[in-house]
C-alpha atoms as a PDB file:
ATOM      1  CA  UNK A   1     147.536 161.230  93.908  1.00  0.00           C
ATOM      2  CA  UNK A   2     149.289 158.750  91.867  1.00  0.00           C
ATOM      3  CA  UNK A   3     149.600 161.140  88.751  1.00  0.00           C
ATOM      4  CA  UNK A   4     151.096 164.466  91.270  1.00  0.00           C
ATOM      5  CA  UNK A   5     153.287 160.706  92.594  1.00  0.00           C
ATOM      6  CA  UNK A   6     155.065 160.400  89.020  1.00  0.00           C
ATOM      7  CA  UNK A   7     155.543 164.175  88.668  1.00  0.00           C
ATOM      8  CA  UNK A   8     157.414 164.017  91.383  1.00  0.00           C
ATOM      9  CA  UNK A   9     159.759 160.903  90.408  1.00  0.00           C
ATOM     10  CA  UNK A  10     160.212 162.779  86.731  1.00  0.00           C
ATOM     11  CA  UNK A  11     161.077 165.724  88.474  1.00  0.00           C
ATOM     12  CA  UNK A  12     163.655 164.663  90.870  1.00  0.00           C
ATOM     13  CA  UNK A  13     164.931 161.444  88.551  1.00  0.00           C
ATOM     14  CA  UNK A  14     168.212 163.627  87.734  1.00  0.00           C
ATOM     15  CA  UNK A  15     168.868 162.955  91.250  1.00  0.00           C
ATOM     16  CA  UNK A  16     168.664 159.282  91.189  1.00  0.00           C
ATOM     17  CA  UNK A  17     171.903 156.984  91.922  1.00  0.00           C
ATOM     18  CA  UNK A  18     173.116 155.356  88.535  1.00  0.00           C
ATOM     19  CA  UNK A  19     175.398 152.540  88.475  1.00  0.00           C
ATOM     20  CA  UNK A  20     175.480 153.275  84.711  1.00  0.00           C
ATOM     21  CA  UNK A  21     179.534 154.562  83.342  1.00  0.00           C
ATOM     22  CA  UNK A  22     179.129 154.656  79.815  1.00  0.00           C
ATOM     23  CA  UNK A  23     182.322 154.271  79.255  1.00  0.00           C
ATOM     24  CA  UNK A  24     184.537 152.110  76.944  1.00  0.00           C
ATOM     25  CA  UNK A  25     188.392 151.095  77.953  1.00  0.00           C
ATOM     26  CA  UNK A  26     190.240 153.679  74.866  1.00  0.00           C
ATOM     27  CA  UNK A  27     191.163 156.585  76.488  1.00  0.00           C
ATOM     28  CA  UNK A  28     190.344 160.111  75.088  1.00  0.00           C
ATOM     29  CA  UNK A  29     193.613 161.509  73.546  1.00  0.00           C
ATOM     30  CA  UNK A  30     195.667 163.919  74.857  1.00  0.00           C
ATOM     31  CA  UNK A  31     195.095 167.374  74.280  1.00  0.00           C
ATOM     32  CA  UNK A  32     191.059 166.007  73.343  1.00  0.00           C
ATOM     33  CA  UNK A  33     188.199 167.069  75.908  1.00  0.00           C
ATOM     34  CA  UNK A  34     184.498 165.013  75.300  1.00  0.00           C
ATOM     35  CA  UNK A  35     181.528 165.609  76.468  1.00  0.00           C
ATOM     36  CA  UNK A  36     177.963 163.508  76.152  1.00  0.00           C
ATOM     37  CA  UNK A  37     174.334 163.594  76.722  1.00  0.00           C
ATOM     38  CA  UNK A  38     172.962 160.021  78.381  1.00  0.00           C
ATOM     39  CA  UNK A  39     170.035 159.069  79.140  1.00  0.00           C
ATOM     40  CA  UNK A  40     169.438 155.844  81.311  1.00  0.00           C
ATOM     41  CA  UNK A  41     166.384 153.440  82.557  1.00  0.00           C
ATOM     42  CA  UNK A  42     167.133 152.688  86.025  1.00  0.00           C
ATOM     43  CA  UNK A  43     165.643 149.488  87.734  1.00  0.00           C
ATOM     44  CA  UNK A  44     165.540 149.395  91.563  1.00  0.00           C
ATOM     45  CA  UNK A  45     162.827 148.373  94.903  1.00  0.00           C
ATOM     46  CA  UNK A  46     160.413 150.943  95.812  1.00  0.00           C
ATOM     47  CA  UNK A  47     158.585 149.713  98.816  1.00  0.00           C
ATOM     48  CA  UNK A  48     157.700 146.306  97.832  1.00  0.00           C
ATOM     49  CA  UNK A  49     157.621 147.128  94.003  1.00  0.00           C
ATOM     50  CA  UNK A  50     159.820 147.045  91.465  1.00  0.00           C
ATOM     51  CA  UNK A  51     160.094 150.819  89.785  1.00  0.00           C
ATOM     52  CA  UNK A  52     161.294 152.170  86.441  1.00  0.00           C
ATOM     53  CA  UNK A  53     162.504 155.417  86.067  1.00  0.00           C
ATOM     54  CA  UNK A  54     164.855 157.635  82.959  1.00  0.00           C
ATOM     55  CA  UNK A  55     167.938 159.112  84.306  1.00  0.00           C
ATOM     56  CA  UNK A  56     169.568 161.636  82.248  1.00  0.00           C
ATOM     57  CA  UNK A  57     173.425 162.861  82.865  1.00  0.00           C
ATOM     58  CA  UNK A  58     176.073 164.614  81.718  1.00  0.00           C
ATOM     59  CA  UNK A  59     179.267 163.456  81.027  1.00  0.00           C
ATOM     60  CA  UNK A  60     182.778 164.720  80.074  1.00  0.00           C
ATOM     61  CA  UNK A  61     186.259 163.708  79.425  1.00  0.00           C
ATOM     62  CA  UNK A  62     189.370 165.130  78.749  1.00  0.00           C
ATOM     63  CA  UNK A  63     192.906 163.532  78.121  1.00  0.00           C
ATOM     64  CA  UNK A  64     195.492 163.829  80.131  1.00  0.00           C
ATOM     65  CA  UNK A  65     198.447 161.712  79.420  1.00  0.00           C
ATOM     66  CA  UNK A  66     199.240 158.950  76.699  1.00  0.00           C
ATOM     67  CA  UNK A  67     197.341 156.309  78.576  1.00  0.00           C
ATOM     68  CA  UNK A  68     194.747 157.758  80.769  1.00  0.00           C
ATOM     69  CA  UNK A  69     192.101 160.832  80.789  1.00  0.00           C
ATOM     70  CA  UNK A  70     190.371 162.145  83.570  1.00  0.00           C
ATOM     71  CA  UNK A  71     186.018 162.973  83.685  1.00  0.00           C
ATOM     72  CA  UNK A  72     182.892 162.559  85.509  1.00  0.00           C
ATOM     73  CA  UNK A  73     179.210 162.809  85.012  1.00  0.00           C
ATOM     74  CA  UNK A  74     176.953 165.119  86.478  1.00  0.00           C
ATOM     75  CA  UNK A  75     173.398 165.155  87.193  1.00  0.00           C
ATOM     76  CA  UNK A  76     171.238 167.771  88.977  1.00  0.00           C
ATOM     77  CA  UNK A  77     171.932 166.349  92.573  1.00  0.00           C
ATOM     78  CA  UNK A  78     175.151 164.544  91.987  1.00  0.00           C
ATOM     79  CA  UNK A  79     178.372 164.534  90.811  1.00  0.00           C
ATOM     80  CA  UNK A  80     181.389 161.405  90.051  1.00  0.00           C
ATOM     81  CA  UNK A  81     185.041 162.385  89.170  1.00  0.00           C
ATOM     82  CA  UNK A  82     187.186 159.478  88.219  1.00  0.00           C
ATOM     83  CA  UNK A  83     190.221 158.643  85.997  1.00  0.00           C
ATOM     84  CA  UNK A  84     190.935 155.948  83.323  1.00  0.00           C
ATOM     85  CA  UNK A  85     194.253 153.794  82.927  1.00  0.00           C
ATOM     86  CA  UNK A  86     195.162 152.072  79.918  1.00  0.00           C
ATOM     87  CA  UNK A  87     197.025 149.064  80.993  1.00  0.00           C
ATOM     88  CA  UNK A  88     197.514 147.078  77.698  1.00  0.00           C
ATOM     89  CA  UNK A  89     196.259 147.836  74.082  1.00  0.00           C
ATOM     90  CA  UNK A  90     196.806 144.980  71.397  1.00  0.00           C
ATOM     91  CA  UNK A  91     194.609 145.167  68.314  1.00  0.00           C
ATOM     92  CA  UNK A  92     191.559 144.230  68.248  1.00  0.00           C
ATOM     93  CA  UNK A  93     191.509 144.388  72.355  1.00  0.00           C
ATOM     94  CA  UNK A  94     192.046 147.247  74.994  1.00  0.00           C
ATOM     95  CA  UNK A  95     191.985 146.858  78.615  1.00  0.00           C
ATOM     96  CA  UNK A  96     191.548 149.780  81.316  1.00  0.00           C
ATOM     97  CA  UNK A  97     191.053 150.056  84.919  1.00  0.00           C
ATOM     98  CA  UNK A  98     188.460 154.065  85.383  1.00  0.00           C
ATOM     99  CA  UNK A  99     188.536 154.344  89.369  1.00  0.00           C
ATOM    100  CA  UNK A 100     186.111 156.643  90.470  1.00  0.00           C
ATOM    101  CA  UNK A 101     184.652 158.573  93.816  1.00  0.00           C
ATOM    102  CA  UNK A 102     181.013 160.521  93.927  1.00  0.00           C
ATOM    103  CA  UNK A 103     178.531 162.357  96.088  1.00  0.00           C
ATOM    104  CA  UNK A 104     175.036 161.838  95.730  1.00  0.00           C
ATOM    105  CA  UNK A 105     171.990 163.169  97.163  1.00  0.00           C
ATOM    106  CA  UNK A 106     169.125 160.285  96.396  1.00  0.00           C
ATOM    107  CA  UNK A 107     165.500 161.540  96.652  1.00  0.00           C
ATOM    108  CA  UNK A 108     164.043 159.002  95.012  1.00  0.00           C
ATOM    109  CA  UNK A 109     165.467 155.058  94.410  1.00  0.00           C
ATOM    110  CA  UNK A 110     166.508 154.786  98.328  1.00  0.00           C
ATOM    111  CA  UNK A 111     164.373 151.964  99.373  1.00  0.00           C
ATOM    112  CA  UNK A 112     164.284 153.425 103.101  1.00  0.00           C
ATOM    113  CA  UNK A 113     165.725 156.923 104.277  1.00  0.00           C
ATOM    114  CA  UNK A 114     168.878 157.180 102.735  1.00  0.00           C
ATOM    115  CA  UNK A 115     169.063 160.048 100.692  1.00  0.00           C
ATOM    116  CA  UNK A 116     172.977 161.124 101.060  1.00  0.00           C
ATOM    117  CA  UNK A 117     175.251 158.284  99.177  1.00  0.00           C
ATOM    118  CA  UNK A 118     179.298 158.833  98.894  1.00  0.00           C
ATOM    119  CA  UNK A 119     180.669 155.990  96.411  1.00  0.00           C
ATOM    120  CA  UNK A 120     184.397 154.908  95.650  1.00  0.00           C
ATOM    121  CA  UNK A 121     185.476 152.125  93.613  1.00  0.00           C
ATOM    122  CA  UNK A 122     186.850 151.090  90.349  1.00  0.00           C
ATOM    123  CA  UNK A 123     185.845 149.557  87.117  1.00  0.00           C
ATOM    124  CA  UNK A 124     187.778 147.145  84.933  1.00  0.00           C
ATOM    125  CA  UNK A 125     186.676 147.464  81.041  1.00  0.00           C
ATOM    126  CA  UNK A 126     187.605 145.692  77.956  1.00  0.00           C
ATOM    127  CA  UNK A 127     187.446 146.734  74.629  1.00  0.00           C
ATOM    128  CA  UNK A 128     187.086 144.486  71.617  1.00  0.00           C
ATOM    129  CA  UNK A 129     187.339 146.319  68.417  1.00  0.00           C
ATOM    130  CA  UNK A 130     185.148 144.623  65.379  1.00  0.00           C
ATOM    131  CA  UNK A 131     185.954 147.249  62.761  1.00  0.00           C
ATOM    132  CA  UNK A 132     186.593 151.105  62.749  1.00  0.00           C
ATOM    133  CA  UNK A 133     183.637 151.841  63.247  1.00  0.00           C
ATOM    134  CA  UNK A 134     181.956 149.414  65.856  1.00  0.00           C
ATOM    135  CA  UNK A 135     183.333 148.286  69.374  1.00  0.00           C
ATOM    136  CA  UNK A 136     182.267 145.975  72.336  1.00  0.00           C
ATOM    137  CA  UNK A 137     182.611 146.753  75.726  1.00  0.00           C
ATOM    138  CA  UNK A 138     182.527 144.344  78.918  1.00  0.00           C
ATOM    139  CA  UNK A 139     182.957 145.533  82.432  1.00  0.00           C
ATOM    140  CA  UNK A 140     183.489 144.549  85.936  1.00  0.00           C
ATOM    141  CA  UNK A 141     183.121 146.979  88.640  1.00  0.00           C
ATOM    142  CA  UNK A 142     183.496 146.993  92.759  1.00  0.00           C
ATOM    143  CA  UNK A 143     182.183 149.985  94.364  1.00  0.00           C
ATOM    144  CA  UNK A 144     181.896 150.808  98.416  1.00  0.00           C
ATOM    145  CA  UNK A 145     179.382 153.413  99.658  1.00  0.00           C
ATOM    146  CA  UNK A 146     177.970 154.764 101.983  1.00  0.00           C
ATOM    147  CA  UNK A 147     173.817 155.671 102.370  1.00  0.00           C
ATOM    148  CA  UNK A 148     172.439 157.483 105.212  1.00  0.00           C
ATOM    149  CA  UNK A 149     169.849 159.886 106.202  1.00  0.00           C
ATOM    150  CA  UNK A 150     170.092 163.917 106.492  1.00  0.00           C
ATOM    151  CA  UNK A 151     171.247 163.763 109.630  1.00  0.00           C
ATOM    152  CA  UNK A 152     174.479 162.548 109.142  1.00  0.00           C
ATOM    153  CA  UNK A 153     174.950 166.262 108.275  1.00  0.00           C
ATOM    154  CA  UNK A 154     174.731 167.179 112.189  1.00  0.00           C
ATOM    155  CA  UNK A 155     176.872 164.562 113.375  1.00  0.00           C
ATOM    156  CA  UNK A 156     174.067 161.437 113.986  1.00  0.00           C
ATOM    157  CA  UNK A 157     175.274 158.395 112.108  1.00  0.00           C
ATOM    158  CA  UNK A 158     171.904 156.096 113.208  1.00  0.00           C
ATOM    159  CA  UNK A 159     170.500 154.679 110.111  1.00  0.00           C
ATOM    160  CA  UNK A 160     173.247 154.651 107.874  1.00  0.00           C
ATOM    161  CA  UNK A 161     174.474 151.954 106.145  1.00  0.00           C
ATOM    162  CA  UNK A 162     178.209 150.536 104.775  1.00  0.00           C
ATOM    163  CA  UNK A 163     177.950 148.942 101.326  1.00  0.00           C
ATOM    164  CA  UNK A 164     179.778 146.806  98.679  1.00  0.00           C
ATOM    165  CA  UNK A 165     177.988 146.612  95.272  1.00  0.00           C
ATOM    166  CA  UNK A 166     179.779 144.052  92.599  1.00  0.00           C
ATOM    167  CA  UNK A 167     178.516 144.473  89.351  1.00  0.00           C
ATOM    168  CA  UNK A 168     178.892 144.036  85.472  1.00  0.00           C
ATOM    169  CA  UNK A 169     177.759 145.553  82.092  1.00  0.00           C
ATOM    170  CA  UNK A 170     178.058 144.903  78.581  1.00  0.00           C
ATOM    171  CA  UNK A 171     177.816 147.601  75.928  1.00  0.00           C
ATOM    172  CA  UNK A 172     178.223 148.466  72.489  1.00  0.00           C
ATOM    173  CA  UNK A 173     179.280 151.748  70.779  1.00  0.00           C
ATOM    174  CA  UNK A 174     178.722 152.981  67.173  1.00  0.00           C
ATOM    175  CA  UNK A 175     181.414 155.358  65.782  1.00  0.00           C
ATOM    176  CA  UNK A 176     179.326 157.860  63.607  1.00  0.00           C
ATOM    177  CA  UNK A 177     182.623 160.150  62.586  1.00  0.00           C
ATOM    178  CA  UNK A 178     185.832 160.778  63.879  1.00  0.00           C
ATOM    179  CA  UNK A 179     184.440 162.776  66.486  1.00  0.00           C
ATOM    180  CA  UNK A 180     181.180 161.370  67.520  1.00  0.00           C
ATOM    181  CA  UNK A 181     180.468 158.035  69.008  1.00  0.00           C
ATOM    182  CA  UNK A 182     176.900 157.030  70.140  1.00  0.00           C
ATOM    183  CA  UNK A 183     176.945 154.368  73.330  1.00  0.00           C
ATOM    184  CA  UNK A 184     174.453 151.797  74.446  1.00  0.00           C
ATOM    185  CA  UNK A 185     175.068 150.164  77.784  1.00  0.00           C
ATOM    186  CA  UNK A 186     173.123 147.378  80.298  1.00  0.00           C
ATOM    187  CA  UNK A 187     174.273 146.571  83.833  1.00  0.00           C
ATOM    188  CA  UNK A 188     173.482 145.459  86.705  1.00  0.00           C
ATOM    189  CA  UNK A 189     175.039 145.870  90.477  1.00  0.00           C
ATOM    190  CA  UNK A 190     174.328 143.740  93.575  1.00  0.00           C
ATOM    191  CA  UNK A 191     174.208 145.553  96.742  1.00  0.00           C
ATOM    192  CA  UNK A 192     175.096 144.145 100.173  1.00  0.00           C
ATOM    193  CA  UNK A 193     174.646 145.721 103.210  1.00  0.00           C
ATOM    194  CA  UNK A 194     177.467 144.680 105.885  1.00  0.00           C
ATOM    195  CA  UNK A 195     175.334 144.872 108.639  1.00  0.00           C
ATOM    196  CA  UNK A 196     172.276 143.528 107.027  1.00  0.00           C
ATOM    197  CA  UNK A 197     173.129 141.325 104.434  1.00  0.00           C
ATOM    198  CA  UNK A 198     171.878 141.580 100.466  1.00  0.00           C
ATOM    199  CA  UNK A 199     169.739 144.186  99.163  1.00  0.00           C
ATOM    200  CA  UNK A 200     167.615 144.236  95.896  1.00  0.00           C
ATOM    201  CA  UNK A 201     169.716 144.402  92.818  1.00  0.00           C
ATOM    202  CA  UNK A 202     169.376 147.264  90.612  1.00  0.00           C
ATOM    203  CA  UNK A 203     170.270 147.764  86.748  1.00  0.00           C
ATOM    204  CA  UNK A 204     170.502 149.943  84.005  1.00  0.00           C
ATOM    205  CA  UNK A 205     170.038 150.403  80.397  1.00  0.00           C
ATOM    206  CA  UNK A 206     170.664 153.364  79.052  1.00  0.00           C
ATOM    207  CA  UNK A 207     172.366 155.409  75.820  1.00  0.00           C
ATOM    208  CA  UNK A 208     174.904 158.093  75.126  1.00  0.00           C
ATOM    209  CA  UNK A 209     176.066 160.176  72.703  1.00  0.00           C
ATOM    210  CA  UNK A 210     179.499 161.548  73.148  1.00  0.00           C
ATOM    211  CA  UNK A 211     181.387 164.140  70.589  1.00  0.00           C
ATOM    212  CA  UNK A 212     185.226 165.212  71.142  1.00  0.00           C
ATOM    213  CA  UNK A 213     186.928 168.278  69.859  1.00  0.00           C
ATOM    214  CA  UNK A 214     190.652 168.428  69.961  1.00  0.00           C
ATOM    215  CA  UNK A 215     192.387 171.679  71.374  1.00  0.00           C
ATOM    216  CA  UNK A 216     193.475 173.939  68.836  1.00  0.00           C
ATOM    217  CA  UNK A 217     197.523 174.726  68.904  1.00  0.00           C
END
């Protein structure tokens, strides 16, 4: 039982709510589109346990403007869209604001019956540059959601829950060329539940590789 238990968590982890962004403050140039491969550890309450379980995504950005790009990430049962704002850029720093809204459906890390989750919020990251080739990231994120069960699809809202998750992460990317950049990230996010009051944390460490290719002209 336990064995067909963690088929079934392996199988359905693409589907699994990520707090994880991957995502440093420099925007992706215009006229540049990028697209990555991560692959994350989640950490969340499952029953009375605490449970451990990879997450892998897709993720892609393109740019739109001088100072901000446009993306999302994408995983069998879910999908984010968001953009990212470059507010000030002064050698070695870079600061950003990425708002974001996504859809999930959440088989597995709900701690009760809440598979359908809607998120919106925004993250604040800041970029310090240490040479060409490596870069620190810090961020600071506020996200509402919402969690409730399958029947919110026919109109019945009992069970469902309003939510406002603070949270932070601290990452570090390697630039292997011009056009390839591999990511490592840890966060965490603290859920509370405004009709029940604080939830279990959850966190994530995770990595991504990300490679860009500029439009021809």
């Amino acid at each position: 039982m336990r064995t067909l238990w963690m088929g079934a968590l392996l199988l359905l982890a693409p589907g699994c709510l990520s707090g994880a962004r991957n995502l440093g403050a420099a925007t992706t140039p215009v006229g540049t589109t990028e697209v990555g491969v991560s692959v994350n550890t989640l950490a969340f309450e499952r029953g009375r346990e605490r449970a451990y379980l990879p997450n892998p995504e897709l993720t892609f950005r393109k740019g739109a403007g001088e100072n901000w790009d446009w993306g999302g990430r994408l995983t069998l049962l879910g999908l984010e869209l968001g953009t990212r704002h470059r507010l000030v850029e002064r050698s070695p720093w870079t600061l950003s604001v990425a708002p974001s809204a996504g859809v999930w459906y959440v088989p597995v890390t709900n701690n009760s019956t809440e598979p359908v989750n809607l998120r919106l919020g925004a993250q604040t990251l800041v970029d310090y540059r240490l040479n060409r080739t490596w870069t620190l990231t810090g961020g600071a994120s506020l996200m509402g959601g919402f969690a409730g069960p399958l029947t919110v699809f026919q109109g019945r809202f009992n069970g469902s829950h309003l939510l406002v998750s603070p949270g932070g992460s601290l990452g570090v990317a390697y630039r292997l060329n011009p056009s390839l950049e591999l990511r490592a990230e840890a966060g965490i996010e603290l859920p509370l539940d405004l009709k029940d009051g604080r939830r279990q944390p959850t966190g994530n460490l995770g990595l991504t590789l990300r490679w860009g290719r500029a439009a021809r002209r």
